[in-house]
PDB file of N, CA and C in Angstrom:
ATOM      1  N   UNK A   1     119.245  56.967  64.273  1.00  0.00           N
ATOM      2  CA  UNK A   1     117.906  57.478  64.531  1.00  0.00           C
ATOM      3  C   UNK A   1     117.010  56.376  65.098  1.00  0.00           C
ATOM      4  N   UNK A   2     117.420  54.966  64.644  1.00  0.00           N
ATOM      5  CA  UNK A   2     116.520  53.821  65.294  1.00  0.00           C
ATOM      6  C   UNK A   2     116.778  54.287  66.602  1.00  0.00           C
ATOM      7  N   UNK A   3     117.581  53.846  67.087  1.00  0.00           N
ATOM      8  CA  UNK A   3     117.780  53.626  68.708  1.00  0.00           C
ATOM      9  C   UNK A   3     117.063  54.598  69.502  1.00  0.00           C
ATOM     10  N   UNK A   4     117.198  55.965  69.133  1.00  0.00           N
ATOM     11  CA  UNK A   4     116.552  56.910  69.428  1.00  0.00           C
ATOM     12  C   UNK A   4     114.871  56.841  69.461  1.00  0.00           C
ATOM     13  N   UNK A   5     114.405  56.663  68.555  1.00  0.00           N
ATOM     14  CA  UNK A   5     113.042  56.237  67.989  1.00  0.00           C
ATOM     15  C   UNK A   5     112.344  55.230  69.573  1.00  0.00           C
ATOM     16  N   UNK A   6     113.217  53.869  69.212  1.00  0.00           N
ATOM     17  CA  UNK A   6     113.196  53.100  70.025  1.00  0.00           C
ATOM     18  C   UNK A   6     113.024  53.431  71.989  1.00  0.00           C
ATOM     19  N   UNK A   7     113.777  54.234  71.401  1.00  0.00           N
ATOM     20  CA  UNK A   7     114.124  55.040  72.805  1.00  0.00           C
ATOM     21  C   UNK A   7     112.576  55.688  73.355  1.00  0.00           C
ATOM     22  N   UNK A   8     112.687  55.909  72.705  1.00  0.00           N
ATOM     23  CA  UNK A   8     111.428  57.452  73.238  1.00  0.00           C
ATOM     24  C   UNK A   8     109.855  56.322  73.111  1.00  0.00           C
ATOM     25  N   UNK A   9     109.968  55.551  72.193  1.00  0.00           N
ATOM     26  CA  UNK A   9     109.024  54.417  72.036  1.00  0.00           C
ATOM     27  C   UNK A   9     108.610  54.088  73.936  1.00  0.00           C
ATOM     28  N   UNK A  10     109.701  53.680  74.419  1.00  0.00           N
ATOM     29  CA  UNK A  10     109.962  53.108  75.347  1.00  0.00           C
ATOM     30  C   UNK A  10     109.195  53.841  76.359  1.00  0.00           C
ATOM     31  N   UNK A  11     109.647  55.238  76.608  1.00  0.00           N
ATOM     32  CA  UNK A  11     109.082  55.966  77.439  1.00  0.00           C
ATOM     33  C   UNK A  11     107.684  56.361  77.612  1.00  0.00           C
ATOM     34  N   UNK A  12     107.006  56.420  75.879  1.00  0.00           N
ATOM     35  CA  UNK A  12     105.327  56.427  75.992  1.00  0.00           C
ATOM     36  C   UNK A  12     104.732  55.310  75.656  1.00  0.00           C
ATOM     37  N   UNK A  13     105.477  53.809  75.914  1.00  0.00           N
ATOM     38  CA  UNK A  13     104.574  52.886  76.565  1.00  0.00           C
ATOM     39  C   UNK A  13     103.806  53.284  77.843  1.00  0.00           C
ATOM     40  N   UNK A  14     104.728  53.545  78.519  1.00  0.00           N
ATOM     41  CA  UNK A  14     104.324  53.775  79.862  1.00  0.00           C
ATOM     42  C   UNK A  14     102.783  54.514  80.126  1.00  0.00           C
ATOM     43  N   UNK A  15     102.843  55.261  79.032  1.00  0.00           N
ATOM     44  CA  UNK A  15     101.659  55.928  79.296  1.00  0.00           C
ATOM     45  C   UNK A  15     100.104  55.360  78.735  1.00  0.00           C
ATOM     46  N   UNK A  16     100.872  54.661  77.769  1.00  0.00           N
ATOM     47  CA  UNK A  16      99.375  53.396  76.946  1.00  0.00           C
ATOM     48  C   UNK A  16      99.133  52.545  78.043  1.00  0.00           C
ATOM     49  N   UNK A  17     100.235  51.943  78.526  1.00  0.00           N
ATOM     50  CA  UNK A  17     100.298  50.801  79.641  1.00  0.00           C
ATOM     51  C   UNK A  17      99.409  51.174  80.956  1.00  0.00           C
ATOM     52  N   UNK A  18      99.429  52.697  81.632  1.00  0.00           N
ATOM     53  CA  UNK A  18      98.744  53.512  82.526  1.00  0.00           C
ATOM     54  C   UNK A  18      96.998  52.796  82.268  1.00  0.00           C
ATOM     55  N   UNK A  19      96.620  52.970  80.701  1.00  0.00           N
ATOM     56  CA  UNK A  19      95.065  52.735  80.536  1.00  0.00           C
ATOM     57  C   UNK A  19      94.822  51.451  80.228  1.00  0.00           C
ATOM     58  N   UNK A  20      95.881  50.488  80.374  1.00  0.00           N
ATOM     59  CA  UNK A  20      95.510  48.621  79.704  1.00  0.00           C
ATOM     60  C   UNK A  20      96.004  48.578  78.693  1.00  0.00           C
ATOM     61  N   UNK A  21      96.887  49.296  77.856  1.00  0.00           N
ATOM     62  CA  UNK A  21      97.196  48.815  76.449  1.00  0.00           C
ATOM     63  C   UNK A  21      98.865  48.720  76.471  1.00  0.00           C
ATOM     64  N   UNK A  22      99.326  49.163  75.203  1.00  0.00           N
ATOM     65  CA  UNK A  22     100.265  48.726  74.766  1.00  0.00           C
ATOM     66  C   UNK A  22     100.957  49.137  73.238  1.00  0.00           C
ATOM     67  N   UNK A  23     101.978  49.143  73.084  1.00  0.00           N
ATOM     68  CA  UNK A  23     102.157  49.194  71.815  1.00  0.00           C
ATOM     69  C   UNK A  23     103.476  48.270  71.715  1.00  0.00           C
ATOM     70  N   UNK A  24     103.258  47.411  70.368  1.00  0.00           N
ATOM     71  CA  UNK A  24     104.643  46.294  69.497  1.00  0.00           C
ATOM     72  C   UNK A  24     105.039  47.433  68.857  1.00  0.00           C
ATOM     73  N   UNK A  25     105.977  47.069  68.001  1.00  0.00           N
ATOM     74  CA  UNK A  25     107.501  47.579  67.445  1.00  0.00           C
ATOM     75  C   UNK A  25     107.337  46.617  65.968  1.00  0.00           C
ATOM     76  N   UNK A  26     106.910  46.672  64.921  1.00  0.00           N
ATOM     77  CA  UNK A  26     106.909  46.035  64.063  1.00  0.00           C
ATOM     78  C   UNK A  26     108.272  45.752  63.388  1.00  0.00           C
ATOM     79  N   UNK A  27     107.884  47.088  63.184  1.00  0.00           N
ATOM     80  CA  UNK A  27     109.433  47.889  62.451  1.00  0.00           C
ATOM     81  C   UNK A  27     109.956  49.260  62.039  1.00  0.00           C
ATOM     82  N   UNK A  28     111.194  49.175  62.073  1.00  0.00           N
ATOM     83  CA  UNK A  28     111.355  50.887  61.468  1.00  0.00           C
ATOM     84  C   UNK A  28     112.460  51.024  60.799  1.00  0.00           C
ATOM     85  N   UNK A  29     111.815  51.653  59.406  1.00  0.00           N
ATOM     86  CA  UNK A  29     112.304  51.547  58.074  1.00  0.00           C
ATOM     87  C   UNK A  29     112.909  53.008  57.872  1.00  0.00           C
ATOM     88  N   UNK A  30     114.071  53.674  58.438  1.00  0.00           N
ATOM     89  CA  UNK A  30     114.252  54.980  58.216  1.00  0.00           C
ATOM     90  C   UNK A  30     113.436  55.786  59.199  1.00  0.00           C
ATOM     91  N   UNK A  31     112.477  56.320  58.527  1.00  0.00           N
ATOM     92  CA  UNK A  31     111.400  57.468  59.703  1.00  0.00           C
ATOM     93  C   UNK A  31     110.412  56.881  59.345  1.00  0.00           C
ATOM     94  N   UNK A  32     109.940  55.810  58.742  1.00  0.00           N
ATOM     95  CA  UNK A  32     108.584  55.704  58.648  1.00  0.00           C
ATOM     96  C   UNK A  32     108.594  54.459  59.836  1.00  0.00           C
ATOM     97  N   UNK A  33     107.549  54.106  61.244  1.00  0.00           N
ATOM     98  CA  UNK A  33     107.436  53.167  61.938  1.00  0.00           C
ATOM     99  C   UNK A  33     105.917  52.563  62.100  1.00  0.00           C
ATOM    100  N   UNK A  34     106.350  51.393  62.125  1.00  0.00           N
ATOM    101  CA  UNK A  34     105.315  50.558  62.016  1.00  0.00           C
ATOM    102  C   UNK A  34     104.932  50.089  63.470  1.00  0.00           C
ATOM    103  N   UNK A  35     103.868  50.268  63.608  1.00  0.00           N
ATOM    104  CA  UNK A  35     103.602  49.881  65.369  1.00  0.00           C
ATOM    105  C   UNK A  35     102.260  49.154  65.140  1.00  0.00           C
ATOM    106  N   UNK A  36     102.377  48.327  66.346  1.00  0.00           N
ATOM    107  CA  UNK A  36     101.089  47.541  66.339  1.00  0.00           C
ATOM    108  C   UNK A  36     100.545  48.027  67.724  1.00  0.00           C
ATOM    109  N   UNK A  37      99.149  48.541  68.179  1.00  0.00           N
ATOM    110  CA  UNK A  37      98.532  48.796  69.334  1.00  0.00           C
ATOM    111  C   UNK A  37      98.055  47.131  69.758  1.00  0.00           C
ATOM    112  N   UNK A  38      98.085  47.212  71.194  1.00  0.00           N
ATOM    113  CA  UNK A  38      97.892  46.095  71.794  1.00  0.00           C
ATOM    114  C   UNK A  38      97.208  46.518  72.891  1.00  0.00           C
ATOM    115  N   UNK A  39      96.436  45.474  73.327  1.00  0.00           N
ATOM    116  CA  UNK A  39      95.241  45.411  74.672  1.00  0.00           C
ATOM    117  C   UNK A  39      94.293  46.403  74.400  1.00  0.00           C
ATOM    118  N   UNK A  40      94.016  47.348  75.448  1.00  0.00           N
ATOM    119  CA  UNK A  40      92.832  48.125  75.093  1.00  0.00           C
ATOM    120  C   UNK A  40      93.074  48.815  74.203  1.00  0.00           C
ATOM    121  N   UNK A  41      94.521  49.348  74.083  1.00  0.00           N
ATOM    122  CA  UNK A  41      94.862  50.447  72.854  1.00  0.00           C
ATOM    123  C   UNK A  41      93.975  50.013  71.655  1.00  0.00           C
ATOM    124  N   UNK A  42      94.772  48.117  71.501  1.00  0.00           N
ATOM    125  CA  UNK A  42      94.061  47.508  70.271  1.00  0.00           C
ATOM    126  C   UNK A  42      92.830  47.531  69.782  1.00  0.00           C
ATOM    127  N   UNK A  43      91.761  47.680  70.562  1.00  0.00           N
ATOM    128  CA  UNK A  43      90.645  47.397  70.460  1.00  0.00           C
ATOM    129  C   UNK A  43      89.375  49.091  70.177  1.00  0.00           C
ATOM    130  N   UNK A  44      90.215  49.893  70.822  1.00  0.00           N
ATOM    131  CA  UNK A  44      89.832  51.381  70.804  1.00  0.00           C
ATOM    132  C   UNK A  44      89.674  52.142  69.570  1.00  0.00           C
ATOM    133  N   UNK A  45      88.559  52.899  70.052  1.00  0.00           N
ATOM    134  CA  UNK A  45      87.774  53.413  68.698  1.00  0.00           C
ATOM    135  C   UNK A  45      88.549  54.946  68.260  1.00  0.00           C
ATOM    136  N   UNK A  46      89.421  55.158  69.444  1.00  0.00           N
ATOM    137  CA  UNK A  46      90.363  56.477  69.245  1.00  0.00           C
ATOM    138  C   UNK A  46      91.624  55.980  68.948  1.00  0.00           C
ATOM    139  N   UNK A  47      92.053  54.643  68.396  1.00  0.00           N
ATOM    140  CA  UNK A  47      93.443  54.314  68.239  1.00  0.00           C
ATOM    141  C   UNK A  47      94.306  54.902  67.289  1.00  0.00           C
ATOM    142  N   UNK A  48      93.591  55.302  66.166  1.00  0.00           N
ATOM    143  CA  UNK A  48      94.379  56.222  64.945  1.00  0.00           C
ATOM    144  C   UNK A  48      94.887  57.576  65.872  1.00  0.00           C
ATOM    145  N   UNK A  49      93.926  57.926  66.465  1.00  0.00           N
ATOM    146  CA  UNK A  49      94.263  59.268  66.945  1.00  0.00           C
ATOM    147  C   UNK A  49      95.338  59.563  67.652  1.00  0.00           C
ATOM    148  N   UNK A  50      95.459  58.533  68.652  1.00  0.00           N
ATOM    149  CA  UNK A  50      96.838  57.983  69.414  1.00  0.00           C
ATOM    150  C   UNK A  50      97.912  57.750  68.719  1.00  0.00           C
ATOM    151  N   UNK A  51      97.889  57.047  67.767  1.00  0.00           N
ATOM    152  CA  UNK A  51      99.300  56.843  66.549  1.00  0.00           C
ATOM    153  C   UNK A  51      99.509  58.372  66.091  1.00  0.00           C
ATOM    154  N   UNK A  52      98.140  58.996  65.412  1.00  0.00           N
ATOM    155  CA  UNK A  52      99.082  60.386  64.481  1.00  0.00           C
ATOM    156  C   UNK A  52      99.070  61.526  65.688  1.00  0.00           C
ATOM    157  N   UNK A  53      97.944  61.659  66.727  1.00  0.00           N
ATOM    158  CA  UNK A  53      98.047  62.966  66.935  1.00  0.00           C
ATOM    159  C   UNK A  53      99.032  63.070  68.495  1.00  0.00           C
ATOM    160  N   UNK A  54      99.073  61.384  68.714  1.00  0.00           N
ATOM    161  CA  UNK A  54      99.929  61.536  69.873  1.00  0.00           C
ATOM    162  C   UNK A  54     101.178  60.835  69.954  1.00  0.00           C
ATOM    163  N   UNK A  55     101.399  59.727  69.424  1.00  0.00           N
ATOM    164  CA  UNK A  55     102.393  58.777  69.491  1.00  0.00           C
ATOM    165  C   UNK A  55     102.921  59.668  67.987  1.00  0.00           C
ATOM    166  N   UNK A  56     103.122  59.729  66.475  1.00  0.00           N
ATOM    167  CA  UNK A  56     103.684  60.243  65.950  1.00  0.00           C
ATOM    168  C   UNK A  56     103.884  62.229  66.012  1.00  0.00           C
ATOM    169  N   UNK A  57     102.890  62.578  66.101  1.00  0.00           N
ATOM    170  CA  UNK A  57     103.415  64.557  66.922  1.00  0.00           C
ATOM    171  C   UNK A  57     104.363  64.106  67.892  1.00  0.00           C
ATOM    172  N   UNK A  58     104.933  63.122  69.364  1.00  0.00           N
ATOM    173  CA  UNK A  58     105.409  63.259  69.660  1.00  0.00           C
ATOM    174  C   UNK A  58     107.145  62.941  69.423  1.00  0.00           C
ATOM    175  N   UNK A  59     106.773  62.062  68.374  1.00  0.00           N
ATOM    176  CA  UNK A  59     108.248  61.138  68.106  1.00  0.00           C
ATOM    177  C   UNK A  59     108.889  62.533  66.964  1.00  0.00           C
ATOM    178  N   UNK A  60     107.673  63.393  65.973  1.00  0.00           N
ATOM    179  CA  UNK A  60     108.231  64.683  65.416  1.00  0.00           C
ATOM    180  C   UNK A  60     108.700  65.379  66.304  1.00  0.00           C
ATOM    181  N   UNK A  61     108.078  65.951  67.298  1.00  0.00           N
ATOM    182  CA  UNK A  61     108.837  67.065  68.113  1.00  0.00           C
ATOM    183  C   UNK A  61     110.089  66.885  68.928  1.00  0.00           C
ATOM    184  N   UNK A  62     110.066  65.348  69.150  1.00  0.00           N
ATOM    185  CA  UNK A  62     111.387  65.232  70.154  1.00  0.00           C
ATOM    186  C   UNK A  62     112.597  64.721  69.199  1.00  0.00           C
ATOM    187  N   UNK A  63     112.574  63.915  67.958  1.00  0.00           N
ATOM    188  CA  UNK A  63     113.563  63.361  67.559  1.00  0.00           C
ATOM    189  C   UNK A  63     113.939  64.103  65.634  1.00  0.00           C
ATOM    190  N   UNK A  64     112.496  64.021  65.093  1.00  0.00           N
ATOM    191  CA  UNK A  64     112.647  64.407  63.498  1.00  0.00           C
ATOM    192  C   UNK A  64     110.744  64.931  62.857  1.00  0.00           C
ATOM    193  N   UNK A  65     111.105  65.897  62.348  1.00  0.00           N
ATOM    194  CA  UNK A  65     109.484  65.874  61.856  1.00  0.00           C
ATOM    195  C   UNK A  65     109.038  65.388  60.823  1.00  0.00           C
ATOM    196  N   UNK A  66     109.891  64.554  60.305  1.00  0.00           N
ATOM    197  CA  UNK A  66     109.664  63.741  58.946  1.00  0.00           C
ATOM    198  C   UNK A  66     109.149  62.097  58.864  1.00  0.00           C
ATOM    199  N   UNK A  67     109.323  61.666  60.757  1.00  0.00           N
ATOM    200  CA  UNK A  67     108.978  61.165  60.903  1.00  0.00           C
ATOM    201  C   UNK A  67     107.430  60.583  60.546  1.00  0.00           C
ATOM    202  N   UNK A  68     107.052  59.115  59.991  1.00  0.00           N
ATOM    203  CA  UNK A  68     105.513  59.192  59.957  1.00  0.00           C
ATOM    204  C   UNK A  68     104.869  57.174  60.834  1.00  0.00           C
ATOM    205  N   UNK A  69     104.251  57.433  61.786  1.00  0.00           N
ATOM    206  CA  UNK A  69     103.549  56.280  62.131  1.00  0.00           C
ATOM    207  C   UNK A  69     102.736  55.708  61.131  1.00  0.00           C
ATOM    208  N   UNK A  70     103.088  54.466  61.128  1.00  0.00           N
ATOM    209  CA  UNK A  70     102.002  53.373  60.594  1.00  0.00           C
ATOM    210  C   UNK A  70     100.958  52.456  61.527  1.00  0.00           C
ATOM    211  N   UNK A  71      99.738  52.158  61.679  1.00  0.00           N
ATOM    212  CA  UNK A  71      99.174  51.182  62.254  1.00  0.00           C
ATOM    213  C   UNK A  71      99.447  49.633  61.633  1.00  0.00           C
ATOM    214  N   UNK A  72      99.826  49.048  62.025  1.00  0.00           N
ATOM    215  CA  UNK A  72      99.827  47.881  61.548  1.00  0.00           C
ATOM    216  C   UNK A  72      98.468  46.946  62.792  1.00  0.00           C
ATOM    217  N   UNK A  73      97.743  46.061  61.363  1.00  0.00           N
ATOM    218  CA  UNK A  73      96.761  45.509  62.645  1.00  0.00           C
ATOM    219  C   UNK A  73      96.896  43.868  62.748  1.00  0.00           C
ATOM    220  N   UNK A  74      97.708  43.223  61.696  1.00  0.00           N
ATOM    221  CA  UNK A  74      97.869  41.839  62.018  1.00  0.00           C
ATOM    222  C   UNK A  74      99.273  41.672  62.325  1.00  0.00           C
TER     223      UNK A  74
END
């Protein structure tokens, strides 16, 4: 399920990267993943929203729905 995870990670950088940001890979512990937002992502006042309602809804619908994002900020 990592690789997969990883996988799809990969593909909606692209789309943080589109507005100046970014997302790290902390870690991933089973289904729970730890991500760190970077550049503008980092700094944005909608960044939670991006982790649950877009970056984790999407990693549920394409891979597991048990999946859950973490923000990590240091």
């Amino acid at each position: 399920m990592e690789s997969k995870i990883r996988a799809r990670l990969e593909e909606i950088r692209t789309f943080l990267q589109n507005d100046g940001g970014d997302l790290e890979i902390v870690s991933i512990e089973g289904k729970n993943v730890n991500l760190k937002l970077v550049g503008a992502c980092g700094c944005c006042p909608h960044a939670m929203v991006t982790l649950k309602s877009g970056i984790e809804r999407d990693l549920r619908e394409q891979i597991d729905p048990e999946i859950v994002v973490n923000r990590v900020t240091e």
